[in-house]
PDB file of N, CA and C in Angstrom:
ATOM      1  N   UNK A   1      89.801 107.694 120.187  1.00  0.00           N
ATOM      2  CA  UNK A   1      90.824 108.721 120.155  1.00  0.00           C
ATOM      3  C   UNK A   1      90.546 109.793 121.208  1.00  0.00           C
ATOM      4  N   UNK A   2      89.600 109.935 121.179  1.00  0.00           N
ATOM      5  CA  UNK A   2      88.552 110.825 122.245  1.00  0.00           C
ATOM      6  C   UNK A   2      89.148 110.596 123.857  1.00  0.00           C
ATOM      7  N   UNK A   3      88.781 109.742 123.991  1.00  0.00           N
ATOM      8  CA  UNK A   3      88.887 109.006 125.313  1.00  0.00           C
ATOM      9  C   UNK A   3      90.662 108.782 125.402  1.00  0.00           C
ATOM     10  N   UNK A   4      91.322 108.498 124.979  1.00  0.00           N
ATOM     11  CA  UNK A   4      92.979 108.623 124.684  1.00  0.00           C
ATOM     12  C   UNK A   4      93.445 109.881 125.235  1.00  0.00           C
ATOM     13  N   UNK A   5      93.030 110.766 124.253  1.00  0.00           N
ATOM     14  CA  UNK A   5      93.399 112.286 124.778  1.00  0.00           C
ATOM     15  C   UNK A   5      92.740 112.862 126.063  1.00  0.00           C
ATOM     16  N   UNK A   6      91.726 112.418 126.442  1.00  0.00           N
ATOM     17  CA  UNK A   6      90.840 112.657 128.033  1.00  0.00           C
ATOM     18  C   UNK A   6      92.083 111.910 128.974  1.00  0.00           C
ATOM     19  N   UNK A   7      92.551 110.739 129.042  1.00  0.00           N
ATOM     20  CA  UNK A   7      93.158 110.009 130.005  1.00  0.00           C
ATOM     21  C   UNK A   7      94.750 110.546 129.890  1.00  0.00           C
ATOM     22  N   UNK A   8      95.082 111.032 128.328  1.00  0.00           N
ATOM     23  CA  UNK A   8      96.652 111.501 128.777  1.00  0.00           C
ATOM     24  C   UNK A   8      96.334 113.224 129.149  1.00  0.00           C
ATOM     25  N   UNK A   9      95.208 113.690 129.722  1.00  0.00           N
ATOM     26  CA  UNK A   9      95.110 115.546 130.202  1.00  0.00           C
ATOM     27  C   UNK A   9      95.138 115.068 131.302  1.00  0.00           C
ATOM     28  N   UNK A  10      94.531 113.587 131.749  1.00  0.00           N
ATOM     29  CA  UNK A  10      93.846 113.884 133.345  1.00  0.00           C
ATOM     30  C   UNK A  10      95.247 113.631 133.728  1.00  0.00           C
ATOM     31  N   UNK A  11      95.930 112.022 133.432  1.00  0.00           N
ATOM     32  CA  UNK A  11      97.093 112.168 133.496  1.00  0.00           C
ATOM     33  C   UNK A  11      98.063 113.066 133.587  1.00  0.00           C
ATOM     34  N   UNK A  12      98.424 113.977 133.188  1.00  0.00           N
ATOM     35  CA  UNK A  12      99.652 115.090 132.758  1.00  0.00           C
ATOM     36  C   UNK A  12      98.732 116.389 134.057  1.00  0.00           C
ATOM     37  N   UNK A  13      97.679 115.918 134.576  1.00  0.00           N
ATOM     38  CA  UNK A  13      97.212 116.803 135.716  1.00  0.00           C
ATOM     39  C   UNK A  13      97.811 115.972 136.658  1.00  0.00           C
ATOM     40  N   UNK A  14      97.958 114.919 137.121  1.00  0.00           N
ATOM     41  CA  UNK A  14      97.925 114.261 138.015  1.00  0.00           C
ATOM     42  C   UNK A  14      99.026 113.836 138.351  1.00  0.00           C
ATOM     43  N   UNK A  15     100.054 113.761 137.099  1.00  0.00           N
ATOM     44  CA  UNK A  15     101.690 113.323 137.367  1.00  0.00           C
ATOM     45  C   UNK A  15     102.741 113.696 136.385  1.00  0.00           C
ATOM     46  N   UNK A  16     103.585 113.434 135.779  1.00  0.00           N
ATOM     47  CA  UNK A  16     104.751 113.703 135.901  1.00  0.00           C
ATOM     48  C   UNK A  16     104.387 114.363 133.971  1.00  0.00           C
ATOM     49  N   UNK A  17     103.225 113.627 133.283  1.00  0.00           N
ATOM     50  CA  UNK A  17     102.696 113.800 131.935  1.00  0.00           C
ATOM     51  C   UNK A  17     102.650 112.419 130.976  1.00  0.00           C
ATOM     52  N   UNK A  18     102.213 112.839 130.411  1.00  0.00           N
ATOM     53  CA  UNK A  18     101.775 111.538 129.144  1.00  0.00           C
ATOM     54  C   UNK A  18     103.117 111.537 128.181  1.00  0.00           C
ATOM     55  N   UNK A  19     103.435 110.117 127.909  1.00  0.00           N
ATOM     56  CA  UNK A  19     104.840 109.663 127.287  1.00  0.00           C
ATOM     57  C   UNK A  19     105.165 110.749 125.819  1.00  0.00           C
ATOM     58  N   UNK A  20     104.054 111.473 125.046  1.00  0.00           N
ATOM     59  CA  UNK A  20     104.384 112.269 124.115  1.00  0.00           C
ATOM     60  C   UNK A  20     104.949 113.360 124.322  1.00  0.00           C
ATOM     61  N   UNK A  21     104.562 114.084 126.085  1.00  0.00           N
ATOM     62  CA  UNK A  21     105.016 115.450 126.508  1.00  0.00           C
ATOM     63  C   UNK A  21     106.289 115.915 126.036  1.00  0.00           C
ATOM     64  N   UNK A  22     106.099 117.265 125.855  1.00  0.00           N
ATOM     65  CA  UNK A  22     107.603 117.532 125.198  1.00  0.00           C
ATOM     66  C   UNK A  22     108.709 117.463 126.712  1.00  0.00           C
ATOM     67  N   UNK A  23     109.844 117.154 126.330  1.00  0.00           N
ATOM     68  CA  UNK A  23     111.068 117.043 127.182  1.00  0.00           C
ATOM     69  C   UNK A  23     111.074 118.435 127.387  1.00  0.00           C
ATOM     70  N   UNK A  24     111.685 119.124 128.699  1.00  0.00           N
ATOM     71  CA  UNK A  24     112.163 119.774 129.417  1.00  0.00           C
ATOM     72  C   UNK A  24     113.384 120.781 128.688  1.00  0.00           C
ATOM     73  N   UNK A  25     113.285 121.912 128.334  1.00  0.00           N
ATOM     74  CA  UNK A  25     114.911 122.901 127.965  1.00  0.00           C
ATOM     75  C   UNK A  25     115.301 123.507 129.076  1.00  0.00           C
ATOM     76  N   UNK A  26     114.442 123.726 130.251  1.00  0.00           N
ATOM     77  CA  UNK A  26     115.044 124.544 131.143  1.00  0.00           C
ATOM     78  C   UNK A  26     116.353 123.930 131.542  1.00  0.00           C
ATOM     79  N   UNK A  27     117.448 125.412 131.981  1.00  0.00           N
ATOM     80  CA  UNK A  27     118.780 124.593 132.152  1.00  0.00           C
ATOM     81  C   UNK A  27     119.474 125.897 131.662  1.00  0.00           C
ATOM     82  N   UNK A  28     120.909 124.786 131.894  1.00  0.00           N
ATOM     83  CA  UNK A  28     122.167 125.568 131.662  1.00  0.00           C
ATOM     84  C   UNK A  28     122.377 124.735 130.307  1.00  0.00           C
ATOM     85  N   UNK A  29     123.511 125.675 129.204  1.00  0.00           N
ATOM     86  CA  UNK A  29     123.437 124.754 127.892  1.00  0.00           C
ATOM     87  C   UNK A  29     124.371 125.181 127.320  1.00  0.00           C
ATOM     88  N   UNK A  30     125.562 123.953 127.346  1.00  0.00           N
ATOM     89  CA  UNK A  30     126.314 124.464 126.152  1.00  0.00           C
ATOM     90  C   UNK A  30     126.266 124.308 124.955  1.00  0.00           C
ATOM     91  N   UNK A  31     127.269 125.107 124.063  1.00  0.00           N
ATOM     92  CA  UNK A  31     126.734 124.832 122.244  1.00  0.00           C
ATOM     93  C   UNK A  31     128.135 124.061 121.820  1.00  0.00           C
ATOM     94  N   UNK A  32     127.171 123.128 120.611  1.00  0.00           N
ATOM     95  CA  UNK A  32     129.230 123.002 119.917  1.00  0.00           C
ATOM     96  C   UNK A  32     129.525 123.958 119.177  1.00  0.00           C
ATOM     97  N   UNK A  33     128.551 124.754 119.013  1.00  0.00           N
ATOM     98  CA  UNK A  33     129.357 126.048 118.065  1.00  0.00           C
ATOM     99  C   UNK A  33     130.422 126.612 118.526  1.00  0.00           C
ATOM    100  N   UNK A  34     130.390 126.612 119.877  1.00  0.00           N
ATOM    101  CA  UNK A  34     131.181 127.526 120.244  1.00  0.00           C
ATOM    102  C   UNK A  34     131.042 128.484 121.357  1.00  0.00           C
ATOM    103  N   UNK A  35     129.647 128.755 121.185  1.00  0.00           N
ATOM    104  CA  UNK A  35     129.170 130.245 121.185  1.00  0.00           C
ATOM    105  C   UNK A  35     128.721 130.073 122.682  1.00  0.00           C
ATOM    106  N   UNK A  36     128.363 131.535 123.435  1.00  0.00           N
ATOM    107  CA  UNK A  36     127.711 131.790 124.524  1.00  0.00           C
ATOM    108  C   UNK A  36     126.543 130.451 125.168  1.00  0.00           C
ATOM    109  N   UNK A  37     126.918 129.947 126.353  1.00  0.00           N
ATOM    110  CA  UNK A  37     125.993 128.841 126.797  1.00  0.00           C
ATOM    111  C   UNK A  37     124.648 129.913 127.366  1.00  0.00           C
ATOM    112  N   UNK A  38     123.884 128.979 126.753  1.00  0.00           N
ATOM    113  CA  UNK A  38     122.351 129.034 126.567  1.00  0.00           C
ATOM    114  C   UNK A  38     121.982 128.650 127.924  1.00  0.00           C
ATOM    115  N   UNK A  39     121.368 129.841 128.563  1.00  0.00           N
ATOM    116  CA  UNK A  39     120.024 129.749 129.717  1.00  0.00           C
ATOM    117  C   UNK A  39     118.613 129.591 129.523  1.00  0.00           C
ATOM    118  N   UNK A  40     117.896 128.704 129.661  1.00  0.00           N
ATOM    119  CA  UNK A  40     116.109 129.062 129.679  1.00  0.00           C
ATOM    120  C   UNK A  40     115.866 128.255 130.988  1.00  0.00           C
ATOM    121  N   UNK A  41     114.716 129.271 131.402  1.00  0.00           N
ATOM    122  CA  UNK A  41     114.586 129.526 132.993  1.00  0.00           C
ATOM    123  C   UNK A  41     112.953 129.126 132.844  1.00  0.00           C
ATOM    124  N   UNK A  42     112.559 128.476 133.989  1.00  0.00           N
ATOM    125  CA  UNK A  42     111.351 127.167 134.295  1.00  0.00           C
ATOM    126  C   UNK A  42     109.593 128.869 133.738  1.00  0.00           C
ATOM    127  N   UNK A  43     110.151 129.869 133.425  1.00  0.00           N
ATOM    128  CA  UNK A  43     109.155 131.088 132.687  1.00  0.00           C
ATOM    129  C   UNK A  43     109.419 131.105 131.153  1.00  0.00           C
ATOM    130  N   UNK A  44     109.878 130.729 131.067  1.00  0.00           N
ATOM    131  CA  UNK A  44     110.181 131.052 129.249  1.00  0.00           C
ATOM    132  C   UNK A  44     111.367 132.082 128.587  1.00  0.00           C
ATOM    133  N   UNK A  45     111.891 132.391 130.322  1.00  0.00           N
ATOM    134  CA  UNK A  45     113.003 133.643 129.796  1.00  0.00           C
ATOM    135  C   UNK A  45     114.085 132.957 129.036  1.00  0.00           C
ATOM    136  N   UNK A  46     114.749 133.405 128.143  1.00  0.00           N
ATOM    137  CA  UNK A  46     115.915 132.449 127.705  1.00  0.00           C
ATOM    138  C   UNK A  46     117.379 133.747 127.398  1.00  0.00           C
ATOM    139  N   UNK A  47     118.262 133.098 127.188  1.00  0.00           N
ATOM    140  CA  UNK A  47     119.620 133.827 126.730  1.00  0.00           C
ATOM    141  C   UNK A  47     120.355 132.935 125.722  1.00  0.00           C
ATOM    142  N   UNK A  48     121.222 134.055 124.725  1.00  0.00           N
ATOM    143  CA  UNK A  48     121.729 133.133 124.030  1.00  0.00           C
ATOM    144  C   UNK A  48     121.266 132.566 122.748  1.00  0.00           C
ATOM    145  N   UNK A  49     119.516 132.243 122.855  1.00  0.00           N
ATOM    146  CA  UNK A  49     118.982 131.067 122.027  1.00  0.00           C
ATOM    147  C   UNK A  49     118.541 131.534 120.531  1.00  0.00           C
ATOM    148  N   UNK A  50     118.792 133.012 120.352  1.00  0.00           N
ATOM    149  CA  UNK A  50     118.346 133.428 118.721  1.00  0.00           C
ATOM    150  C   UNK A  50     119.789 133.628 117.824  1.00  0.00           C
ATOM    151  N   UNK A  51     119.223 132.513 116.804  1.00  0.00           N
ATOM    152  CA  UNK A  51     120.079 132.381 115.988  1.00  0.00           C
ATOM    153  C   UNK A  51     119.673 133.140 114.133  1.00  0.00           C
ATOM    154  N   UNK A  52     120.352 133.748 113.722  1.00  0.00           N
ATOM    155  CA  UNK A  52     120.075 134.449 112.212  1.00  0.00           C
ATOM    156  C   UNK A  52     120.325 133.601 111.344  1.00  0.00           C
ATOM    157  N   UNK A  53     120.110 132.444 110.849  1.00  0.00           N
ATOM    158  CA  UNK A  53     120.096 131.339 109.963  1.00  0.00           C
ATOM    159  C   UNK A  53     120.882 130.396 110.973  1.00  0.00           C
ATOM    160  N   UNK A  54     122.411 130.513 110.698  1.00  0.00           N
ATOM    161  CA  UNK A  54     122.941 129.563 111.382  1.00  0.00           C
ATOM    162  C   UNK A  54     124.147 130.219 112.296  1.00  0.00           C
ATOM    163  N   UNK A  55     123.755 131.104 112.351  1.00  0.00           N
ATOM    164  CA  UNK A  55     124.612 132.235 113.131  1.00  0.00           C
ATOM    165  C   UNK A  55     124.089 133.179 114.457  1.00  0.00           C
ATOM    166  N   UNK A  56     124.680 133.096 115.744  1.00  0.00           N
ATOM    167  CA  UNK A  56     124.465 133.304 116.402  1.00  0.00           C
ATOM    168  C   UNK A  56     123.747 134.974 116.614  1.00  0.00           C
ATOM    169  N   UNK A  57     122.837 135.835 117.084  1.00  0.00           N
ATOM    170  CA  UNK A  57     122.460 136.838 117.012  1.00  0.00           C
ATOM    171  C   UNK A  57     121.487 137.054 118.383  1.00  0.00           C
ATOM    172  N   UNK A  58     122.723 138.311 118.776  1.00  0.00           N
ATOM    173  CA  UNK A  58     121.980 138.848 120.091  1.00  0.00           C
ATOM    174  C   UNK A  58     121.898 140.480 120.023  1.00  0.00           C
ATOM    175  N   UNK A  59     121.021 140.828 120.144  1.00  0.00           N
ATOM    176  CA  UNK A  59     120.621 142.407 120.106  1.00  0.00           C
ATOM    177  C   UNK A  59     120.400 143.002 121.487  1.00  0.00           C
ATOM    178  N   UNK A  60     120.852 142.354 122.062  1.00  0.00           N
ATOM    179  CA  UNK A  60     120.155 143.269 123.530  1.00  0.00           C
ATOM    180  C   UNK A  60     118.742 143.426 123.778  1.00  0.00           C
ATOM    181  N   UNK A  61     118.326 143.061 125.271  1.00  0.00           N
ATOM    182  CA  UNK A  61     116.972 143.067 125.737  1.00  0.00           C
ATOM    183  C   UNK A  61     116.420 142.280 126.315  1.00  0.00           C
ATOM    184  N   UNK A  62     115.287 141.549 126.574  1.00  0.00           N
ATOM    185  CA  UNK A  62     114.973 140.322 126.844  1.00  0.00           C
ATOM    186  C   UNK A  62     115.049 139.352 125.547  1.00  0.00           C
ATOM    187  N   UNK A  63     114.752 137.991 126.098  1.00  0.00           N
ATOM    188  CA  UNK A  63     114.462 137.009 124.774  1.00  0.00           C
ATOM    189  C   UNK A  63     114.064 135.870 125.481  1.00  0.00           C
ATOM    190  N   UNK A  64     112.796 135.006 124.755  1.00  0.00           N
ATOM    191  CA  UNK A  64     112.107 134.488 125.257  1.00  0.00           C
ATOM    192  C   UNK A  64     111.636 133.067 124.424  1.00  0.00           C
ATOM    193  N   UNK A  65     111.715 131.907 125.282  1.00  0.00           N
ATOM    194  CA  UNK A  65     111.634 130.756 124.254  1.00  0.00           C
ATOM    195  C   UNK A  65     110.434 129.859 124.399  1.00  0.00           C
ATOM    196  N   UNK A  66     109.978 129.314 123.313  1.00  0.00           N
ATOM    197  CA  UNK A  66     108.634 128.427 124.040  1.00  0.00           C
ATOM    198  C   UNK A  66     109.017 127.111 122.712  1.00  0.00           C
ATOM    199  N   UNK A  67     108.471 125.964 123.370  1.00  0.00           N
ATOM    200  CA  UNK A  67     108.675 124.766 122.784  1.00  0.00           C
ATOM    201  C   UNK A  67     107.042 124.244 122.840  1.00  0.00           C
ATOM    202  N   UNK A  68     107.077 124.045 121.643  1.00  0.00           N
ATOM    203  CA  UNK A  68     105.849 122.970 121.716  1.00  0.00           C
ATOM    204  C   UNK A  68     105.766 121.979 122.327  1.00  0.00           C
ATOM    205  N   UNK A  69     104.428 121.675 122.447  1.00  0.00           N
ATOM    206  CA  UNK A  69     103.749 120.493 123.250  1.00  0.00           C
ATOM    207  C   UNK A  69     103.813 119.338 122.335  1.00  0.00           C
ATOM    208  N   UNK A  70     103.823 119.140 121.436  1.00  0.00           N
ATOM    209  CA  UNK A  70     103.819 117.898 120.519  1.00  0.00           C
ATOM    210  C   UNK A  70     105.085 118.083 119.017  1.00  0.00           C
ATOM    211  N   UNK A  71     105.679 116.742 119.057  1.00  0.00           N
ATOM    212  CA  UNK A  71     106.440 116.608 118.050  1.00  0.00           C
ATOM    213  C   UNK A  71     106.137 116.313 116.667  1.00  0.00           C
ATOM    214  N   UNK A  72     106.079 116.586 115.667  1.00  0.00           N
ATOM    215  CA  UNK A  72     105.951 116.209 114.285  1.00  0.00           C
ATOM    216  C   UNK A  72     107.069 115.596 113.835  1.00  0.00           C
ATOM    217  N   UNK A  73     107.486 114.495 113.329  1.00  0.00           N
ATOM    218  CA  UNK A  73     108.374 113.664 112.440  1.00  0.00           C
ATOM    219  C   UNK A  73     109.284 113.713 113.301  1.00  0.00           C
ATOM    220  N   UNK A  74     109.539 113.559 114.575  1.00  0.00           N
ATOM    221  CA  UNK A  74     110.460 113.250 115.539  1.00  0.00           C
ATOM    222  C   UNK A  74     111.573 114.709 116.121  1.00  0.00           C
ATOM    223  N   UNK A  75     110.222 115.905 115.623  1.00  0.00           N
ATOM    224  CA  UNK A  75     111.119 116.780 115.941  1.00  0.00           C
ATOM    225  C   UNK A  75     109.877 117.721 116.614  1.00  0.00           C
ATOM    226  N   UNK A  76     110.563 118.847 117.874  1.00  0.00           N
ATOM    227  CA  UNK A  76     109.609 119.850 118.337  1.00  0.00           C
ATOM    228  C   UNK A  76     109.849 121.172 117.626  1.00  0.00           C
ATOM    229  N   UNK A  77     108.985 122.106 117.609  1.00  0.00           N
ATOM    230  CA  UNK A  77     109.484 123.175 117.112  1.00  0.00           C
ATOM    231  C   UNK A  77     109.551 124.520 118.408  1.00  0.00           C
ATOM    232  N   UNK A  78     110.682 125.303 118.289  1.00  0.00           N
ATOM    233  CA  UNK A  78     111.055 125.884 119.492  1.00  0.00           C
ATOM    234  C   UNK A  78     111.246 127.757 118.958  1.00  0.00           C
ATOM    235  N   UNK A  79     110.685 128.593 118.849  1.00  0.00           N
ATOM    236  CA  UNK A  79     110.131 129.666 118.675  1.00  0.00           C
ATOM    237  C   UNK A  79     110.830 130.660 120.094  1.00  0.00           C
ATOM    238  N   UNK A  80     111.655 131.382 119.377  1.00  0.00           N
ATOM    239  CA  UNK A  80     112.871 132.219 119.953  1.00  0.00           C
ATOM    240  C   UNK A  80     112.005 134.014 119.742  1.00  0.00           C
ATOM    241  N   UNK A  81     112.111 134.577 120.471  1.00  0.00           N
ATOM    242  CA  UNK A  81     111.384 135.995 120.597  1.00  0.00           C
ATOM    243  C   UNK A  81     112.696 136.796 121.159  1.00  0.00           C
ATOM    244  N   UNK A  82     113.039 138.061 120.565  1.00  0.00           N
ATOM    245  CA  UNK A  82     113.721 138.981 120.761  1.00  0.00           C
ATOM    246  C   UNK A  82     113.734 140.264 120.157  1.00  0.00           C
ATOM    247  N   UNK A  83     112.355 141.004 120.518  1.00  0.00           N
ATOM    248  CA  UNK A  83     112.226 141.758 119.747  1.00  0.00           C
ATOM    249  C   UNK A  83     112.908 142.790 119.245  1.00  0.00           C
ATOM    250  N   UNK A  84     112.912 143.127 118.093  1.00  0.00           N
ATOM    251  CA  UNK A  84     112.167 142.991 116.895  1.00  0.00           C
ATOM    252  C   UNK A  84     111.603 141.471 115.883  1.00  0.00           C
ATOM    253  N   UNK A  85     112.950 140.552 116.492  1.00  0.00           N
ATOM    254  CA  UNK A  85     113.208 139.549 116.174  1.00  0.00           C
ATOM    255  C   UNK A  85     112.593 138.445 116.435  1.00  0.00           C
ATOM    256  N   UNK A  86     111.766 137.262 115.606  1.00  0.00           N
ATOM    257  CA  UNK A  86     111.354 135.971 116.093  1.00  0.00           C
ATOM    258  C   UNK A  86     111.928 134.911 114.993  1.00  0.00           C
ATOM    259  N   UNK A  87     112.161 134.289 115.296  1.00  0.00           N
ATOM    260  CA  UNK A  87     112.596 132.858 114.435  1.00  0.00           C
ATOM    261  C   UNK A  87     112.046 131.870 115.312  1.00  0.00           C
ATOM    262  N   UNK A  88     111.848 130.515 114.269  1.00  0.00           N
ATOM    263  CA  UNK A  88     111.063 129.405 114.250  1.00  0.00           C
ATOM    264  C   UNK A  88     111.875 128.277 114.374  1.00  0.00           C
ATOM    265  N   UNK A  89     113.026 127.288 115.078  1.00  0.00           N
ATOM    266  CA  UNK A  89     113.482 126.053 115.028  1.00  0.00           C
ATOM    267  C   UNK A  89     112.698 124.918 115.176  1.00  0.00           C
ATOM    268  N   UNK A  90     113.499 123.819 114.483  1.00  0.00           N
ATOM    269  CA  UNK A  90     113.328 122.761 114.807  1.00  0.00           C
ATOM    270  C   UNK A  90     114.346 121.894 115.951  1.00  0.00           C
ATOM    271  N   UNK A  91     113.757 121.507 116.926  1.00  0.00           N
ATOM    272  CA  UNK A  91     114.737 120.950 117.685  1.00  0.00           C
ATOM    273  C   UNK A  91     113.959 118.770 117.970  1.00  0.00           C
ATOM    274  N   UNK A  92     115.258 118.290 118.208  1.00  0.00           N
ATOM    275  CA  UNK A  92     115.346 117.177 118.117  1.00  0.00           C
ATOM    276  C   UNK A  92     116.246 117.116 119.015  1.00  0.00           C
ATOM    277  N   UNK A  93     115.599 116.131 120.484  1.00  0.00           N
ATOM    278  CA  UNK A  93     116.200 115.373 121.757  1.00  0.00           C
ATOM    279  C   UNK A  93     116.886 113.997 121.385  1.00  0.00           C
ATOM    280  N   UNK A  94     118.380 114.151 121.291  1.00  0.00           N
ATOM    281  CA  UNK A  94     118.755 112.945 121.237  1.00  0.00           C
ATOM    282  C   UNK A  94     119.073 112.245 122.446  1.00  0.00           C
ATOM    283  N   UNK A  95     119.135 113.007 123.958  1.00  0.00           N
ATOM    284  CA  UNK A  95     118.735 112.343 124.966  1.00  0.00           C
ATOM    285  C   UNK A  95     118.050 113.644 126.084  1.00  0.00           C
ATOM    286  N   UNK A  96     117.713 113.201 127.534  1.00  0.00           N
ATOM    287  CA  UNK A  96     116.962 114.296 128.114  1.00  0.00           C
ATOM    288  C   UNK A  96     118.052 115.555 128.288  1.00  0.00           C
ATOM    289  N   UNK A  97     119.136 115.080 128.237  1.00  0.00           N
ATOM    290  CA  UNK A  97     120.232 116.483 128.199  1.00  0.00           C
ATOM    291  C   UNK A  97     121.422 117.042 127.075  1.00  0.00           C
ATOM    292  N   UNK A  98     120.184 116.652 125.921  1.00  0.00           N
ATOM    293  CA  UNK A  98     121.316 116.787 124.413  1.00  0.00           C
ATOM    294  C   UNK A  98     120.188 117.049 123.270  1.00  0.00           C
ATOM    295  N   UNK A  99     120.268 118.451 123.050  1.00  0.00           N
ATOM    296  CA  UNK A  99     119.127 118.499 121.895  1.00  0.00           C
ATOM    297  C   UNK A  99     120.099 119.126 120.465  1.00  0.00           C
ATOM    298  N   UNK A 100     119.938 119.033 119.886  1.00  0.00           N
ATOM    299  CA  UNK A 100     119.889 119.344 118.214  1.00  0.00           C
ATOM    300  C   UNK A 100     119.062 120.637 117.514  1.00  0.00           C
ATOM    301  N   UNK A 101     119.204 121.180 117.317  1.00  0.00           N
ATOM    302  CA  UNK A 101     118.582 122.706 116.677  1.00  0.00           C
ATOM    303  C   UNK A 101     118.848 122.933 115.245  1.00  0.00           C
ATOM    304  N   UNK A 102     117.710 122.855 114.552  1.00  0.00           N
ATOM    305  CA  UNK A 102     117.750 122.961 113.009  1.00  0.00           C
ATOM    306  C   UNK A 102     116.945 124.150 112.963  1.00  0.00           C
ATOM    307  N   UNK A 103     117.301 124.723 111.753  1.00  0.00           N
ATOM    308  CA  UNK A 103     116.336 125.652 110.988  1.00  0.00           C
ATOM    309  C   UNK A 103     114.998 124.947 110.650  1.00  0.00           C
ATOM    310  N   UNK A 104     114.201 126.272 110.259  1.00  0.00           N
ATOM    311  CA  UNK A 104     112.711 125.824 110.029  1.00  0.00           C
ATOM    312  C   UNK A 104     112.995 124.773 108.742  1.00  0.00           C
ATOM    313  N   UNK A 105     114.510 125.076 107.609  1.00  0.00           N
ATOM    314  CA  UNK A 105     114.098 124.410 106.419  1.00  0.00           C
ATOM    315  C   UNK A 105     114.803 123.164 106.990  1.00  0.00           C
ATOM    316  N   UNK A 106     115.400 122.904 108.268  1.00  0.00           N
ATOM    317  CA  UNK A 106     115.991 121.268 108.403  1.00  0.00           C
ATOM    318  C   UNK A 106     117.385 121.425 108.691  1.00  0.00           C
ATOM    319  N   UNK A 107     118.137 122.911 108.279  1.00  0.00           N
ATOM    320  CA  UNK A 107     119.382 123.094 108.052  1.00  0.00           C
ATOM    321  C   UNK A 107     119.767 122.650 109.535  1.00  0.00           C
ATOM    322  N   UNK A 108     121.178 121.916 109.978  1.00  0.00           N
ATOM    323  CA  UNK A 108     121.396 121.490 111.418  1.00  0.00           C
ATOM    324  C   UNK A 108     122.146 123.258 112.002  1.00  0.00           C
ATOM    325  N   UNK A 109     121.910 123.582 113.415  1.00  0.00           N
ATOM    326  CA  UNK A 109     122.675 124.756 113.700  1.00  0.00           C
ATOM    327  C   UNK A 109     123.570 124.399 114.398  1.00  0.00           C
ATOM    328  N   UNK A 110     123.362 123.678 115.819  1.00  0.00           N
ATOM    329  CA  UNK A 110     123.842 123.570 117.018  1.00  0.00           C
ATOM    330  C   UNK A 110     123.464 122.313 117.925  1.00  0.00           C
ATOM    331  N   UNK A 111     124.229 121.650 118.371  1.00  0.00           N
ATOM    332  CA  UNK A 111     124.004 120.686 118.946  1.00  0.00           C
ATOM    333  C   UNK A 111     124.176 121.225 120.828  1.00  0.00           C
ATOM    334  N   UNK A 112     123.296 121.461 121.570  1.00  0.00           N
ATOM    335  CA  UNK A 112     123.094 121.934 123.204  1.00  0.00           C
ATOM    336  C   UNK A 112     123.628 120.447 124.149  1.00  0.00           C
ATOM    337  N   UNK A 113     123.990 120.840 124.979  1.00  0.00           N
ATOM    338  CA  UNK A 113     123.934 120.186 125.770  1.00  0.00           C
ATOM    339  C   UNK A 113     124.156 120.739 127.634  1.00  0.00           C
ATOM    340  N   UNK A 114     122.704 120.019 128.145  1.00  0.00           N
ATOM    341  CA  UNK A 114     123.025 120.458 129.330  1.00  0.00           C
ATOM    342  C   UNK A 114     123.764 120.334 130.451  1.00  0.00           C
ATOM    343  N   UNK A 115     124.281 121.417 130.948  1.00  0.00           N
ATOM    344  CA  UNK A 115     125.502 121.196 132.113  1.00  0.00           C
ATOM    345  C   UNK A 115     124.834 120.696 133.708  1.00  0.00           C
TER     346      UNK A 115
END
C-alpha cells in the first residue's frame, strides 16, 4: 500500500496525476437552479458557490472554494468560505464538465455545468 501511494505522489509530480485525483472545478458554471453562474478561478477564488441549505446565499465580499483530494462513496466534498459563513458539500462528477452538489446530509442542490 506503501509503495502504491509513493508511485501515485511521484506520479501526480511528474504528470497530469494519479487516476483517483480529484477532477478540476475551475471554470465558468451554470446552475439548473436557475441562479447566478458560478466562477472558481485556478486560486480557490469562487462566486456564486454558497448555498444556505438549498438556497442560494450571497453576502458580499470574497468567497472561496476548495475540493478535496480524494472521494468517499463516489462523492468529493467541496467546502465554500464566505465569511462569516462556511458550509460543507458534497459534490459528485457525472462527467469532467457536469457536477452535482448535495448537502452535507445527501440532500441534491444543483446540478453545474461548465460553459
Amino acid at each position: 500500500m506503501a509503495a502504491a501511494s509513493l508511485l501515485c505522489s511521484i506520479v501526480a509530480l511528474t504528470s497530469a496525476g494519479c487516476a483517483d485525483a480529484a477532477p478540476s472545478i475551475v471554470g465558468v458554471w451554470s446552475a439548473s437552479d436557475g441562479s447566478v453562474t458560478k466562477t472558481i478561478t485556478e486560486d480557490g477564488q469562487c462566486s456564486g458557490m454558497y448555498y444556505n441549505g438549498t438556497e442560494p446565499l450571497d453576502i458580499g465580499g470574497g468567497m472561496s472554494c476548495t475540493l478535496s483530494d480524494a472521494e468517499t462513496d463516489g462523492r468529493y466534498t467541496l467546502v465554500v468560505r464566505q465569511p462569516p459563513n462556511q458550509a460543507s458539500y458534497q459534490v459528485a462528477f457525472d462527467s469532467d464538465d457536469q457536477m452535482t452538489v448535495y448537502t452535507s446530509g445527501g440532500t441534491e442542490i444543483v446540478t453545474l455545468t461548465r460553459q
